[in-house]
C-alpha atoms as a PDB file:
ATOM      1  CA  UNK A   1      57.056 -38.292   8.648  1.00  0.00           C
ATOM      2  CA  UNK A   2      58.492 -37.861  11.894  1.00  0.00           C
ATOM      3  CA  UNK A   3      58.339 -41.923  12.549  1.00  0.00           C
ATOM      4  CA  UNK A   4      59.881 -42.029   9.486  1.00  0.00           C
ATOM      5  CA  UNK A   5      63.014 -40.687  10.277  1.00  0.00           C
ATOM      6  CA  UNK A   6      63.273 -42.557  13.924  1.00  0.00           C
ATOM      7  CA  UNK A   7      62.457 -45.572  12.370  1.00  0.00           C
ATOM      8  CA  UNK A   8      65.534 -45.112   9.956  1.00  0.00           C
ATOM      9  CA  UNK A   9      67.400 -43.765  13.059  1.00  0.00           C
ATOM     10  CA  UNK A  10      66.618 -46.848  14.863  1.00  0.00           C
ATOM     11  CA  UNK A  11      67.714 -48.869  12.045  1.00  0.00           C
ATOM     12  CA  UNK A  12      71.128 -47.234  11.455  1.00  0.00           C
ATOM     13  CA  UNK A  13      71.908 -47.422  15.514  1.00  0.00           C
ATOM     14  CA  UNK A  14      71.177 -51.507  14.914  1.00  0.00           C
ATOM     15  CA  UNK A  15      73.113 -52.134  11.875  1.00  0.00           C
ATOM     16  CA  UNK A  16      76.279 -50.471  13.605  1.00  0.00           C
ATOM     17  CA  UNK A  17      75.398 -52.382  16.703  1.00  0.00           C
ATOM     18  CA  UNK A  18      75.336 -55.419  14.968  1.00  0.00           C
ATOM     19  CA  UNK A  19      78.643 -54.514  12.749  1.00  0.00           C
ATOM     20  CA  UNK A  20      80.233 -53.721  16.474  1.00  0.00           C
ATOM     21  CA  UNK A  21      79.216 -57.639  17.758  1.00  0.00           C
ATOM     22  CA  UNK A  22      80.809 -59.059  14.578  1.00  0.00           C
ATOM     23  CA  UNK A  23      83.556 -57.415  14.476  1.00  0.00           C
ATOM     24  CA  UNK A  24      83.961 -58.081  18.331  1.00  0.00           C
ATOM     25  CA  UNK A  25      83.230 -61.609  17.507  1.00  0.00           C
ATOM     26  CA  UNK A  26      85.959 -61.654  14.818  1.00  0.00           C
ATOM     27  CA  UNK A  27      88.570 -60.696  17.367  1.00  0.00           C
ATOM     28  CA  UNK A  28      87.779 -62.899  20.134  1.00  0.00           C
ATOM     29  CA  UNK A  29      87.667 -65.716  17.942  1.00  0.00           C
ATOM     30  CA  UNK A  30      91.421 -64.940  16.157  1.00  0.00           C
ATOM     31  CA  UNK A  31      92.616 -64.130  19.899  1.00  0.00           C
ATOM     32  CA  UNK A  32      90.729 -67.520  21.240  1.00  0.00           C
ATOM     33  CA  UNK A  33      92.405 -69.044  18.710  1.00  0.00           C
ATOM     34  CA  UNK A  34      95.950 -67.542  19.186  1.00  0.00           C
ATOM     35  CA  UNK A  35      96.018 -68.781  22.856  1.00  0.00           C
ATOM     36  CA  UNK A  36      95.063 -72.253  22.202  1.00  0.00           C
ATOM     37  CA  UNK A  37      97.808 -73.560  19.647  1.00  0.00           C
ATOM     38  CA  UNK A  38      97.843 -76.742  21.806  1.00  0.00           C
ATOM     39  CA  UNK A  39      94.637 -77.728  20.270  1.00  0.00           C
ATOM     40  CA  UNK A  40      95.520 -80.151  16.969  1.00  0.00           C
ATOM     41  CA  UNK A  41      93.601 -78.083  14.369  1.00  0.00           C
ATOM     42  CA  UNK A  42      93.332 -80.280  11.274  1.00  0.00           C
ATOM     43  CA  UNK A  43      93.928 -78.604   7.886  1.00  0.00           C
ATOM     44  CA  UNK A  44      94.062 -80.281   4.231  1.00  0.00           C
ATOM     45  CA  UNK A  45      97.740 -78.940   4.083  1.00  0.00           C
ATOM     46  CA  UNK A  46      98.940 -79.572   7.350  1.00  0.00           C
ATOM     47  CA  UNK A  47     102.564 -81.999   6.754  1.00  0.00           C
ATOM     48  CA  UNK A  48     102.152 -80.979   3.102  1.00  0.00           C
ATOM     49  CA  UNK A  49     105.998 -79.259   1.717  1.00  0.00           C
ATOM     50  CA  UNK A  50     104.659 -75.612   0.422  1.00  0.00           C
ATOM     51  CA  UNK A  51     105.633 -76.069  -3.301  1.00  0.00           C
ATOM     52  CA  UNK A  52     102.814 -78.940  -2.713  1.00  0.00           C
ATOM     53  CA  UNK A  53     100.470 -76.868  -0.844  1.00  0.00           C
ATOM     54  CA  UNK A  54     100.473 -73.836  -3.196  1.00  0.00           C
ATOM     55  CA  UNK A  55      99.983 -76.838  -6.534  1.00  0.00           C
ATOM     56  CA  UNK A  56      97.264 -78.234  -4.856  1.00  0.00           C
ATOM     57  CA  UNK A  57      96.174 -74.427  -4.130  1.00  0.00           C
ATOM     58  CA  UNK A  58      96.113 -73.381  -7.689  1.00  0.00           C
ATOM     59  CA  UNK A  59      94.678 -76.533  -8.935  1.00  0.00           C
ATOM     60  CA  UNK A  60      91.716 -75.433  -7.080  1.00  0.00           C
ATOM     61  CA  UNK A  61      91.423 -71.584  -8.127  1.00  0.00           C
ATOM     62  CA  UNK A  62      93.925 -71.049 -10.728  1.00  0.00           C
ATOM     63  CA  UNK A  63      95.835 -67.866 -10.423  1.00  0.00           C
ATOM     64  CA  UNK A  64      95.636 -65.723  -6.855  1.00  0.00           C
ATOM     65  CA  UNK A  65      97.743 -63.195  -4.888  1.00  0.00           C
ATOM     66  CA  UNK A  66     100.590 -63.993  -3.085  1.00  0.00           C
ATOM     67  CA  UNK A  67      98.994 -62.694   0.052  1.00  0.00           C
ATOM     68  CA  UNK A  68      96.335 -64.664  -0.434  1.00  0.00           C
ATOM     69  CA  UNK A  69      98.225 -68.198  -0.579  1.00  0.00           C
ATOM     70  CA  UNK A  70      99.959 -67.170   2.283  1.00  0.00           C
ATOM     71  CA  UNK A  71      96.450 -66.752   3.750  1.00  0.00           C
ATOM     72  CA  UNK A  72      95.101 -69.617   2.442  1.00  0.00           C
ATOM     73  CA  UNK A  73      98.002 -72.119   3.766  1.00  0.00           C
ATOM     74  CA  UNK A  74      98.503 -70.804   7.335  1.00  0.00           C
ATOM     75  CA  UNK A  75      94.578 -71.959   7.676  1.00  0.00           C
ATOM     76  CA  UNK A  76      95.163 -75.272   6.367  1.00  0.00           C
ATOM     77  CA  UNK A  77      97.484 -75.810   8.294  1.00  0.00           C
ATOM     78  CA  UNK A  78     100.895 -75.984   6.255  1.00  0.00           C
ATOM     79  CA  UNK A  79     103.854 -75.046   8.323  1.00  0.00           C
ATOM     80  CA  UNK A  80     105.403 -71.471   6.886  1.00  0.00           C
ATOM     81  CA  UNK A  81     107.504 -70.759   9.887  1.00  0.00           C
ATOM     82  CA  UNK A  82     108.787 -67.356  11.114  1.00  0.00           C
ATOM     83  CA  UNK A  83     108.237 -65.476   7.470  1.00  0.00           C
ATOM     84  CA  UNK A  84     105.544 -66.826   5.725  1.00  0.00           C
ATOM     85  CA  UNK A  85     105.528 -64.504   3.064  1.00  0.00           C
ATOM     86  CA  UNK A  86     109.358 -65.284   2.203  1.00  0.00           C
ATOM     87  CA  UNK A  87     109.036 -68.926   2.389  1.00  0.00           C
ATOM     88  CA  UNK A  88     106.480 -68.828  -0.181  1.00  0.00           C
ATOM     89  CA  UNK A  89     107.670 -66.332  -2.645  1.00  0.00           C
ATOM     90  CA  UNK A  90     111.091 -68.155  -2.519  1.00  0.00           C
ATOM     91  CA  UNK A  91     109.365 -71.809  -2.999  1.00  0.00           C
ATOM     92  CA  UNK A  92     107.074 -70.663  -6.041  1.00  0.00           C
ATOM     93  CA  UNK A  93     110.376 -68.723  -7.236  1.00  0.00           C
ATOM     94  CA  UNK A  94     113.016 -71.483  -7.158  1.00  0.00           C
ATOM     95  CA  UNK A  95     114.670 -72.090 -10.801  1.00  0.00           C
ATOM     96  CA  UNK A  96     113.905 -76.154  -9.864  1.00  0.00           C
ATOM     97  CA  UNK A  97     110.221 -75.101  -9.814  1.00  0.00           C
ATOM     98  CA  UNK A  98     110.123 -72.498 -12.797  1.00  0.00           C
ATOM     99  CA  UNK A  99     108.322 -75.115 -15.061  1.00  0.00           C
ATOM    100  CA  UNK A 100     105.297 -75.393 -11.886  1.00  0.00           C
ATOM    101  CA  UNK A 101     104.796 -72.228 -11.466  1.00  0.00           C
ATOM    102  CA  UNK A 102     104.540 -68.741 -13.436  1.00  0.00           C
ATOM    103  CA  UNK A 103     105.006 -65.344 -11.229  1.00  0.00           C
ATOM    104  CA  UNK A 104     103.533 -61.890 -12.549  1.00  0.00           C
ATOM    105  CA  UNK A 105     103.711 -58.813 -11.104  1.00  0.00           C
ATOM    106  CA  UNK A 106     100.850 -56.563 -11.796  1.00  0.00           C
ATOM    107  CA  UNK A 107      99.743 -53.181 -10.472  1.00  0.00           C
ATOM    108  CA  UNK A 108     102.462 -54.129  -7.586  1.00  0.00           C
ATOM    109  CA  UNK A 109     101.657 -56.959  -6.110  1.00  0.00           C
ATOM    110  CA  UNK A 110     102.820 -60.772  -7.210  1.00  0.00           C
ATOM    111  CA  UNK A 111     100.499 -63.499  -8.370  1.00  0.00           C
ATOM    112  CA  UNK A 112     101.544 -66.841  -8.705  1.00  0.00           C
ATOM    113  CA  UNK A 113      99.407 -69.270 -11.493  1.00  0.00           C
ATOM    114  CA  UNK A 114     100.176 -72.988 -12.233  1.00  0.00           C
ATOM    115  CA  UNK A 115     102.090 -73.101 -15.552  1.00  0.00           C
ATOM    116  CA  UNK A 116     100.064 -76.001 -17.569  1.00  0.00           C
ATOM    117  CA  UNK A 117     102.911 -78.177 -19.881  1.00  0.00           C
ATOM    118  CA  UNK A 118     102.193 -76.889 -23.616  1.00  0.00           C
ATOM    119  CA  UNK A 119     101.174 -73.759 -22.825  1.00  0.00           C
ATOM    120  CA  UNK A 120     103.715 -70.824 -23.130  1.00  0.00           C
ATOM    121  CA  UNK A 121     104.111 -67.915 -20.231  1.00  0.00           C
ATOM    122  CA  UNK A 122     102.584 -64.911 -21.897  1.00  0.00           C
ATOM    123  CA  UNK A 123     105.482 -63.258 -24.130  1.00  0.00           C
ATOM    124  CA  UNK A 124     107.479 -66.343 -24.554  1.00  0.00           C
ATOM    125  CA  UNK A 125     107.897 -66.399 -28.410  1.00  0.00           C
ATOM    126  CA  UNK A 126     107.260 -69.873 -29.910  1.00  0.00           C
ATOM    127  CA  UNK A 127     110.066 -72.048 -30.760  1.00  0.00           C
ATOM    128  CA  UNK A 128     110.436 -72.841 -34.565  1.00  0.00           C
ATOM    129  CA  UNK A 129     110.865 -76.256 -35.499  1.00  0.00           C
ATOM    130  CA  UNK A 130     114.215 -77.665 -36.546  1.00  0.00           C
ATOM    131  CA  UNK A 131     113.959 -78.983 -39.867  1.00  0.00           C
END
């Protein structure tokens, strides 16, 4: 009984050990990262114009978060400059790109989806035919 219990001690003082390395792993990696920009990091959006990047985004996983496109395309390497929330939400909000993308909001937060020719945004009524 009483190896029991040190034996589940031991295990717990490991795993946070362990969660303490990764997580100190984590942040030497972002601040490795941070202070070597002069390193060419290639990215499968890098040159791409975001209204591109965030298409070829959603092609690939359909409807997401703003957040997380923002996420997504600052890893690939797409240019966002200083705001990179605001340059996206403005690009996937444009009235020259309203027939690309749709924009919810639910529970507070934005997600963006591609809008696929034919089919209606939710709540659009159909249009009756002319006769």
């Amino acid at each position: 009984m009483a190896e029991e219990s040190t034996l589940t001690t031991l295990r717990k003082e490991i795993k946070e050990q362990l969660e303490d390395a990764k997580r100190k792993v984590d942040s030497l990696t972002r601040a490795y990262n941070a202070l070597s920009p002069a390193e060419e990091q290639e990215g499968e959006y890098r040159g791409m114009s975001v209204w591109l990047a965030v298409r070829q985004f959603l092609k690939r996983v359909g409807k997401s978060e703003l957040n997380d496109i923002v996420d997504e395309l600052t890893r690939g390497g797409c240019d966002l400059g200083k705001y990179p929330l605001r340059t996206v939400s403005i690009s996937v909000g444009s009235k020259p790109l309203k027939n690309v993308f749709r924009v919810e909001k639910e529970n507070g937060r934005m997600y963006v989806s591609l809008y696929e020719k034919g089919v209606p945004p939710k709540g659009t009524p159909a249009k009756s035919k002319k006769r």
